[in-house]
Protein backbone atom coordinates (compact mmCIF):
# COMPACT_ATOMS: atom_id res chain seq x y z
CA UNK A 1 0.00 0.00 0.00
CA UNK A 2 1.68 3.39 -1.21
CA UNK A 3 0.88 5.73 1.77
CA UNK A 4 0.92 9.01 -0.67
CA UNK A 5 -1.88 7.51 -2.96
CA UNK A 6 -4.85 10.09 -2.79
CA UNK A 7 -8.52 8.59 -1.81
CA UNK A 8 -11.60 10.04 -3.16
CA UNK A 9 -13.88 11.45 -1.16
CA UNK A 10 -17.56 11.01 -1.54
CA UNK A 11 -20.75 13.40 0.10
CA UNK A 12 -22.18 11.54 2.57
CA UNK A 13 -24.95 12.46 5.06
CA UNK A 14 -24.31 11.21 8.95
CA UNK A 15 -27.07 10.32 11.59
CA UNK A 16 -27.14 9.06 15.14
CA UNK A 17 -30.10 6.59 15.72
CA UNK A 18 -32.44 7.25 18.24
CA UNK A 19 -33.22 3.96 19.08
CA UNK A 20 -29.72 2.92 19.71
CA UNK A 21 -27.62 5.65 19.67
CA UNK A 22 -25.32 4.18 16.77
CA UNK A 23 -23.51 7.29 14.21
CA UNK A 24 -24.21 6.01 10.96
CA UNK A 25 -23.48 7.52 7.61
CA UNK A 26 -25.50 7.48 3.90
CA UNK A 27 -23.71 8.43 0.50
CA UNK A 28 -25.36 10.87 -0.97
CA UNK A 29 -27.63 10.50 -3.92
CA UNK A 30 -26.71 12.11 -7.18
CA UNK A 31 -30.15 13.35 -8.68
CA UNK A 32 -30.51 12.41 -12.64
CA UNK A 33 -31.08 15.78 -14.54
CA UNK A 34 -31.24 16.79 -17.94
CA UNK A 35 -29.41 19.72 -18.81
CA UNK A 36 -32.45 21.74 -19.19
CA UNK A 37 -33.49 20.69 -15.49
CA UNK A 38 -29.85 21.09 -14.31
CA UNK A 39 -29.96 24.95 -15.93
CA UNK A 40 -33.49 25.57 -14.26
CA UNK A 41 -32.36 23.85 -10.86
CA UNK A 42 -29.57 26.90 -11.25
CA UNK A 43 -31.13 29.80 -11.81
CA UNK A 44 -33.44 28.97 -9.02
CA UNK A 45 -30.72 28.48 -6.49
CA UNK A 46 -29.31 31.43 -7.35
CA UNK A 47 -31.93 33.60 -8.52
CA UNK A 48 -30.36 33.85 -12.30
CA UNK A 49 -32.89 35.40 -14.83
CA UNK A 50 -34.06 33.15 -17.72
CA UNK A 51 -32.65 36.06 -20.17
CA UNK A 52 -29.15 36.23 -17.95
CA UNK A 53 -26.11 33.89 -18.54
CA UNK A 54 -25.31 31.61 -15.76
CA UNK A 55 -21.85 32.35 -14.79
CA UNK A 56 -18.97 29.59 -15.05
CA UNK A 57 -18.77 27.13 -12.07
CA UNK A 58 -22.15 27.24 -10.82
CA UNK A 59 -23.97 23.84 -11.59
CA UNK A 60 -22.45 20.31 -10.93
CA UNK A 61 -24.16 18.08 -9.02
CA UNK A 62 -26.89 18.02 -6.74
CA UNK A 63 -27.33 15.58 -4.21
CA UNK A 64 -30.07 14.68 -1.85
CA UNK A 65 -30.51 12.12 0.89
CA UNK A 66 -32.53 9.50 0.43
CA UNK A 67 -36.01 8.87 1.98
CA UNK A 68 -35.34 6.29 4.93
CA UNK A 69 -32.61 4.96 6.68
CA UNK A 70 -31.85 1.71 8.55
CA UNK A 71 -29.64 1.48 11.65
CA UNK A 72 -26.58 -0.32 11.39
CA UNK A 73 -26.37 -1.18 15.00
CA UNK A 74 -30.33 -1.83 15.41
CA UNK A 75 -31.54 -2.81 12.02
CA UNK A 76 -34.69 -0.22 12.73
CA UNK A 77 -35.90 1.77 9.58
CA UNK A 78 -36.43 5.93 9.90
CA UNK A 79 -37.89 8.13 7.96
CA UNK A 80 -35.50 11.16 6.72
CA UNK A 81 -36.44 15.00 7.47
CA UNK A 82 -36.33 16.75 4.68
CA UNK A 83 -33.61 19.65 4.73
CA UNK A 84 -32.66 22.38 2.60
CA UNK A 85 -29.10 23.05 4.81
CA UNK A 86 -29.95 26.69 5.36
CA UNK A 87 -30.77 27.48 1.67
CA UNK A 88 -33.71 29.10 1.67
CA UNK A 89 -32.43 31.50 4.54
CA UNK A 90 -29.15 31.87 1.75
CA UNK A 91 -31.73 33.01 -1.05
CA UNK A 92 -33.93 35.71 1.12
């Protein structure tokens, strides 16, 4: 194993079950877009104007968590809350 070889790092989403207490962690879901969805999910976020270029490095991927979650430690099933991360306090 070559200690300098770089890892790649992937979102993930971590939880604590209430149940049990164990930390637990989800990958993130990539959402499928077309790149008409993926240029309206843009503007949106950022409030861009249909008529108004979107500026370079705004777009990529958006992720989401998904729906429920089972425990690793329990096996119990929980629904997820959904969250927008502070971004509809960003776009006021």
């Amino acid at each position: 194993m070559n200690k300098n070889e770089p890892v790649v790092l992937r979102p993930a989403f971590s939880w604590d079950c209430p149940e049990c207490s164990h930390g637990n962690f989800e990958l993130a879901i990539a959402a499928e877009m077309s790149e008409e969805e993926l240029e309206e999910a843009v503007r949106a976020m950022y409030g861009i104007a249909e008529w108004d270029e979107i500026p370079d490095g705004l777009g990529g991927d958006f992720l989401t968590s998904p729906l429920n979650v089972v425990c690793a430690g329990c096996e119990k099933e929980f629904p997820v809350l959904a969250d927008d991360f502070g971004m509809d306090e960003e776009n006021e």
